[in-house]
N, C-alpha and C. Protein backbone atom coordinates (compact mmCIF):
# COMPACT_ATOMS: atom_id res chain seq x y z
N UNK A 1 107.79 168.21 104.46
CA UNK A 1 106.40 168.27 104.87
C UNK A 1 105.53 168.67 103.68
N UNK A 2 104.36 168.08 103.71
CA UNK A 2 103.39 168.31 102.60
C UNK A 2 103.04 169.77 102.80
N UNK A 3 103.00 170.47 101.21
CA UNK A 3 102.42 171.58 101.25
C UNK A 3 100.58 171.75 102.09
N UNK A 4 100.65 173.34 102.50
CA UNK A 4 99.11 172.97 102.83
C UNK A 4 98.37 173.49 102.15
N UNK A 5 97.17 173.93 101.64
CA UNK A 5 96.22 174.33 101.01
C UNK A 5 95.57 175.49 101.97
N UNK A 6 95.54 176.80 102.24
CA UNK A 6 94.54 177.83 103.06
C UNK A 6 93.69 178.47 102.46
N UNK A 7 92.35 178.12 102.55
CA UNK A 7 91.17 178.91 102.13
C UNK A 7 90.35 179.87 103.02
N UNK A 8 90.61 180.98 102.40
CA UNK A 8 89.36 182.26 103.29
C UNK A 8 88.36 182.11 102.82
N UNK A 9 87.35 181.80 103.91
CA UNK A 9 85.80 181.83 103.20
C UNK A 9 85.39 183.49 103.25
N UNK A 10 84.38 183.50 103.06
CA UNK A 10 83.81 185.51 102.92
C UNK A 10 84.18 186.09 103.68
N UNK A 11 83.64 185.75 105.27
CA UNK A 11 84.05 186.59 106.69
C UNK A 11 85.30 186.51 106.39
N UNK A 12 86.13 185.85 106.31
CA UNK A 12 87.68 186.40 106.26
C UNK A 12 88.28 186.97 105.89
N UNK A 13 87.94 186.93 104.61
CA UNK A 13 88.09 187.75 103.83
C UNK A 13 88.15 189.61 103.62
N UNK A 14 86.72 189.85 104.43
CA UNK A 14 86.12 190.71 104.37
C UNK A 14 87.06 191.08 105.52
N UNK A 15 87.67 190.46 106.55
CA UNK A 15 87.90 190.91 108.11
C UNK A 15 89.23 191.42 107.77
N UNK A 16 90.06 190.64 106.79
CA UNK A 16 91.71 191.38 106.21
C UNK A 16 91.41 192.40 105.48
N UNK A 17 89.78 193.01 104.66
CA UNK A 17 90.13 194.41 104.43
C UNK A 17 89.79 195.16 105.41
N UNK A 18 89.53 195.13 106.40
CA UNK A 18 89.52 195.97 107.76
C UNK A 18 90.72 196.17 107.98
N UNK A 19 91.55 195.47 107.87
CA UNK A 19 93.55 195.32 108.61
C UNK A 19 93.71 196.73 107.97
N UNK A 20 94.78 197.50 108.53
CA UNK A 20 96.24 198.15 108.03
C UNK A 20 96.72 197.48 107.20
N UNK A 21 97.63 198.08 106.21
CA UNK A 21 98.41 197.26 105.35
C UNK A 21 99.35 196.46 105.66
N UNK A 22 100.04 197.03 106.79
CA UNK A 22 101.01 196.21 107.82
C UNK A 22 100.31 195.20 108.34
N UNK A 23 99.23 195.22 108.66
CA UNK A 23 98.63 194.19 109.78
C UNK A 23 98.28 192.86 108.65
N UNK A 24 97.65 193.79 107.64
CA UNK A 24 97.56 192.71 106.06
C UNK A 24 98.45 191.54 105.89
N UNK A 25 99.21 192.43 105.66
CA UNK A 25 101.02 192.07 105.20
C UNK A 25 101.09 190.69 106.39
N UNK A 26 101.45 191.05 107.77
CA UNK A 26 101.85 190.31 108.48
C UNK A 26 100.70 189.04 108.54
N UNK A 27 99.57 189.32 108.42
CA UNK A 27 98.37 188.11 108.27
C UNK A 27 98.88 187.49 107.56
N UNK A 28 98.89 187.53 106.07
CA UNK A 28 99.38 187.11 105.24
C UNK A 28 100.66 185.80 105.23
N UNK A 29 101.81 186.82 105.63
CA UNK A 29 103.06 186.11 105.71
C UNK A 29 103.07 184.85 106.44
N UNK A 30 102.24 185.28 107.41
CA UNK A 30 101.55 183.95 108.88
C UNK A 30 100.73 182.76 107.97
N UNK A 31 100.20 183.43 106.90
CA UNK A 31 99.44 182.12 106.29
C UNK A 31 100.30 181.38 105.31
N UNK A 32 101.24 182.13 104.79
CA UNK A 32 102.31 181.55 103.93
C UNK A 32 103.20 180.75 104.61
N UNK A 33 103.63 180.92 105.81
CA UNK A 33 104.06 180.21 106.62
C UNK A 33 103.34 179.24 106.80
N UNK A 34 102.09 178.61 107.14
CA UNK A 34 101.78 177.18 107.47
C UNK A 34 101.14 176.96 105.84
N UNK A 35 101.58 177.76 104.85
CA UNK A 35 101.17 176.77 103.77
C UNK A 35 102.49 176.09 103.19
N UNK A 36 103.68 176.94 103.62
CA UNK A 36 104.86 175.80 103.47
C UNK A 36 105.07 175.17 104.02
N UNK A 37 104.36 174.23 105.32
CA UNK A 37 104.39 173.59 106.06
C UNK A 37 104.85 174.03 107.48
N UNK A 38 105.46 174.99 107.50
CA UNK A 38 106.16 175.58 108.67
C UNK A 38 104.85 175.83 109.95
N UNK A 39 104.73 175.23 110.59
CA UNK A 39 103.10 175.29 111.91
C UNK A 39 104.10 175.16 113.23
N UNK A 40 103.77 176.51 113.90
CA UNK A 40 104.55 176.81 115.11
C UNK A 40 103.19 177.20 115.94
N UNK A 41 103.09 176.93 117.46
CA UNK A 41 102.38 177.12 118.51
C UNK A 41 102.17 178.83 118.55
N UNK A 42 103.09 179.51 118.21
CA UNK A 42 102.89 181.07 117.95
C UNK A 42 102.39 181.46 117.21
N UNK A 43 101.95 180.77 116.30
CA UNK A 43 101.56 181.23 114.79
C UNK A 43 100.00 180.30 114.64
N UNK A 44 99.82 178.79 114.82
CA UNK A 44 98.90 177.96 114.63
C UNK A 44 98.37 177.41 116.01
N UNK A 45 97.28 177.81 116.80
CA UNK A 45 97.42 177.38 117.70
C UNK A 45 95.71 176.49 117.75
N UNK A 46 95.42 174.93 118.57
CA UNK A 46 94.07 174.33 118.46
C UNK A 46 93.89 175.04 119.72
N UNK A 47 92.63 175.35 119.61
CA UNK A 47 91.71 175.92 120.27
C UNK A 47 90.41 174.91 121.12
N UNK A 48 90.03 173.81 120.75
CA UNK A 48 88.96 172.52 120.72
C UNK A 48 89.42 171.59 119.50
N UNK A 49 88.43 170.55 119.64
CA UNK A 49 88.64 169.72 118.62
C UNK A 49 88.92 170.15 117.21
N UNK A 50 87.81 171.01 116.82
CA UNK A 50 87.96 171.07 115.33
C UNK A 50 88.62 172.39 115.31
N UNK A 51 88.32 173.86 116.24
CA UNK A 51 88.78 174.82 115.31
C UNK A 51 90.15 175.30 116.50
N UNK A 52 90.82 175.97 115.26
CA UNK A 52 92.35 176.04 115.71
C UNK A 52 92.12 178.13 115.13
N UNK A 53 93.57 178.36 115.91
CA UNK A 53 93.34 179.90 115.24
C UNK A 53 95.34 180.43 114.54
N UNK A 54 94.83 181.29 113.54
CA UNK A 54 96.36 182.12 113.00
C UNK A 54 96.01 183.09 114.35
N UNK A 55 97.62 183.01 114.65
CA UNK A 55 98.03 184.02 115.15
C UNK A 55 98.81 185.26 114.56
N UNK A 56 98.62 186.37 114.87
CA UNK A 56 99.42 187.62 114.58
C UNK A 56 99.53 188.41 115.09
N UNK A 57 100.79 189.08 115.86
CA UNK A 57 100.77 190.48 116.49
C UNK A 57 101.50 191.54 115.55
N UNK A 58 100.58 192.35 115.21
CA UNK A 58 100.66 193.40 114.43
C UNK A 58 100.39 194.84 114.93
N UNK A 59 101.63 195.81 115.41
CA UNK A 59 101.01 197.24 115.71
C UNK A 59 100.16 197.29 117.09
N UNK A 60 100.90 196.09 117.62
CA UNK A 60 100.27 196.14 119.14
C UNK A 60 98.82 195.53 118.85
N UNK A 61 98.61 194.93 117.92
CA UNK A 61 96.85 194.47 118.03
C UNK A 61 97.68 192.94 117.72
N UNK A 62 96.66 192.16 118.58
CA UNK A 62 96.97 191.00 118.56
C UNK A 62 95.40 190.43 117.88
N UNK A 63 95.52 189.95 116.55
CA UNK A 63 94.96 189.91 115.41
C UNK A 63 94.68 188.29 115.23
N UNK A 64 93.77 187.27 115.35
CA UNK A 64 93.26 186.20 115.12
C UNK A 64 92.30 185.48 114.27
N UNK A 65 92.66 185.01 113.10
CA UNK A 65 91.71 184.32 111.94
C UNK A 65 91.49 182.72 112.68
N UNK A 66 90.45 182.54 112.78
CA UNK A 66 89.95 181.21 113.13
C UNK A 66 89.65 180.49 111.78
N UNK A 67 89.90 179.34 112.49
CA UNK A 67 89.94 178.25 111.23
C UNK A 67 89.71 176.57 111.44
N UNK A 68 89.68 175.56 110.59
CA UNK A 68 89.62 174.43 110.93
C UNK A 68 90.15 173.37 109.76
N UNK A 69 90.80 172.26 110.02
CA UNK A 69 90.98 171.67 108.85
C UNK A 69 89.61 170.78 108.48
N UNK A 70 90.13 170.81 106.84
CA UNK A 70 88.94 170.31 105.92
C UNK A 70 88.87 168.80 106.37
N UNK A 71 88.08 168.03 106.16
CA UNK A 71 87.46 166.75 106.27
C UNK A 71 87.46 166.24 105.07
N UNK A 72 86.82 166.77 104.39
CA UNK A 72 87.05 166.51 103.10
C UNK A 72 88.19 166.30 101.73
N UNK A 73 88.96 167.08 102.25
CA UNK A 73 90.30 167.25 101.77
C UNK A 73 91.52 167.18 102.39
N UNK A 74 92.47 166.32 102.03
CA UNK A 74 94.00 166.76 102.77
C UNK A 74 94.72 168.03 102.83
N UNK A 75 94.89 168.07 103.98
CA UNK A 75 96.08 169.68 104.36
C UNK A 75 95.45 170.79 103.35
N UNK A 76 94.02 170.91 104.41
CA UNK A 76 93.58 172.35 103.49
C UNK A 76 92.52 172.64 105.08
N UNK A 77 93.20 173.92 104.93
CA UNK A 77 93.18 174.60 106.59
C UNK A 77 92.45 176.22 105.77
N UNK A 78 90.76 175.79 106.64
CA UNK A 78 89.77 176.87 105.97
C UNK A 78 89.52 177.71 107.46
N UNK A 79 89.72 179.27 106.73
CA UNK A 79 89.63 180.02 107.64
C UNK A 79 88.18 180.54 107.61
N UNK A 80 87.47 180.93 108.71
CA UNK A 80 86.18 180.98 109.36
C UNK A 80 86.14 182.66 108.99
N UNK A 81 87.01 183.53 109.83
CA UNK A 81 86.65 184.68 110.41
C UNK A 81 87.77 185.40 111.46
N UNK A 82 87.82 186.51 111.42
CA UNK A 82 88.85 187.32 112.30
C UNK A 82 88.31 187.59 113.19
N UNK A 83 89.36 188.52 114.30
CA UNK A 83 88.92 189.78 114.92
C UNK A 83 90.31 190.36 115.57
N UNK A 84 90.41 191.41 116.32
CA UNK A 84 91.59 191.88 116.98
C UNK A 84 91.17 191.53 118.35
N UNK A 85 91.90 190.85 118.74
CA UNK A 85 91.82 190.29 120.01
C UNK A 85 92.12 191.47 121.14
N UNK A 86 91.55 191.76 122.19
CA UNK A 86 91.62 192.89 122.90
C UNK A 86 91.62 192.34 124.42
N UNK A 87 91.61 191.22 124.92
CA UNK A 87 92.13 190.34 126.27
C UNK A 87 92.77 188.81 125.99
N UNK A 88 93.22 188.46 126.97
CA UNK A 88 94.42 187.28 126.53
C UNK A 88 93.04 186.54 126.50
N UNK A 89 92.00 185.94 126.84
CA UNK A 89 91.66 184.81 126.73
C UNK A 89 90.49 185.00 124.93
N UNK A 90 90.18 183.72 124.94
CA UNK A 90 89.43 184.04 123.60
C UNK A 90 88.48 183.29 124.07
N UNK A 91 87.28 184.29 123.11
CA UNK A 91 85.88 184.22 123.57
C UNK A 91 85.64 182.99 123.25
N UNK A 92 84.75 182.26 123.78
CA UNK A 92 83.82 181.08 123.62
C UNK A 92 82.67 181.80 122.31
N UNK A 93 82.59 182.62 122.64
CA UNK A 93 80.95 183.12 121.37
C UNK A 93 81.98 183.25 119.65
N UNK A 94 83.25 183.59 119.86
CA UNK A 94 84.05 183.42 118.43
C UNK A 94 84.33 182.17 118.57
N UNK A 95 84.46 181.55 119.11
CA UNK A 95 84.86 179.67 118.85
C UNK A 95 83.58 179.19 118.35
N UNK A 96 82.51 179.34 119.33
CA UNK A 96 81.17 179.11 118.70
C UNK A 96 80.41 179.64 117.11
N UNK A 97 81.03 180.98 116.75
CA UNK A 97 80.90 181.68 115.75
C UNK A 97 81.56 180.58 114.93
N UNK A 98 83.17 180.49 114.81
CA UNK A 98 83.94 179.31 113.99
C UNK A 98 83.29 177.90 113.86
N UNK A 99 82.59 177.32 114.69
CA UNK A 99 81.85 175.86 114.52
C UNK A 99 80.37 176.04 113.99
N UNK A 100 79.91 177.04 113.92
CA UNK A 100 79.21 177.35 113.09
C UNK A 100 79.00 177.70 111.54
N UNK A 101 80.01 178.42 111.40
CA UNK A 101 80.55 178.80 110.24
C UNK A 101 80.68 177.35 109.49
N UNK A 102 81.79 176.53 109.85
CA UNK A 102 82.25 175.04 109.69
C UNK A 102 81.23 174.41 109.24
N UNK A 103 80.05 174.52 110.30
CA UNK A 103 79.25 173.39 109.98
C UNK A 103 78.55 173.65 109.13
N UNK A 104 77.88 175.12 108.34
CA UNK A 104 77.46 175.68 107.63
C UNK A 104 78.57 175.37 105.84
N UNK A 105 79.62 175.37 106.29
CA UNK A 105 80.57 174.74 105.15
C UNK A 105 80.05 173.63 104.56
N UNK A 106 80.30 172.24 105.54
CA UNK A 106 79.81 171.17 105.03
C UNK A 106 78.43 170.94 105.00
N UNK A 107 77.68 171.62 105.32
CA UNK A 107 76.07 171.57 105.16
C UNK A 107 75.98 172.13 103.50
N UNK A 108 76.90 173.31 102.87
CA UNK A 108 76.81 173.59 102.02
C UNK A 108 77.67 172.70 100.60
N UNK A 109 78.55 171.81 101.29
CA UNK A 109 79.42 170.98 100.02
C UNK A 109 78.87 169.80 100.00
N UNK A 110 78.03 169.52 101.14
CA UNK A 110 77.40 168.03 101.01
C UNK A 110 76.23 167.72 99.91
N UNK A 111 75.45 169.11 99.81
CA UNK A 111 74.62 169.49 98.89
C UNK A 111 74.76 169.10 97.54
């Protein structure tokens, strides 16, 4: 399988120095995992058309980077934004947050 390409834009960035080091760590390993191609339903899951989310359970917090693949580029899976998920379902206003973000991406590379 083709390698993948994962980019954190700012919010994401910013949301893994909030983590524990453990919780870090395990984010992490989860993204190394679908950049060697390895994409499991536990780990990568679509959410709607465009945005999909990392999964991670870390320390009892069940921990989610939203993301979407690029358009522009092959197998390069750009992450939006975190949060610690605190009920099984996921919000519509963070999915909406992620397609925003997105569209704010290519509004900014089309430039």
């Amino acid at each position: 399988m083709k390698d993948i390409k994962v980019t954190l834009l700012d919010e994401a960035v910013e949301f893994t120095g909030t983590l524990s080091e453990k919780q870090m760590i395990k984010v992490f390993y989860n993204i190394e995992l679908i950049k060697s191609g390895f994409v499991s339903v536990e780990i990568l899951k679509k959410l709607n058309s465009d945005i999909w989310e990392i999964r991670t359970v870390s320390l009892g917090a069940g921990i989610r980077m939203f993301a979407f693949w690029s358009k522009l580029e092959k197998s390069k899976l750009i992450c939006t934004h975190g949060i610690i998920k605190k009920t099984s379902k996921v919000s519509i206003k963070e999915i909406e947050k992620a397609v925003g973000i997105m569209n704010n991406y290519y509004k900014n590379k089309i430039r």
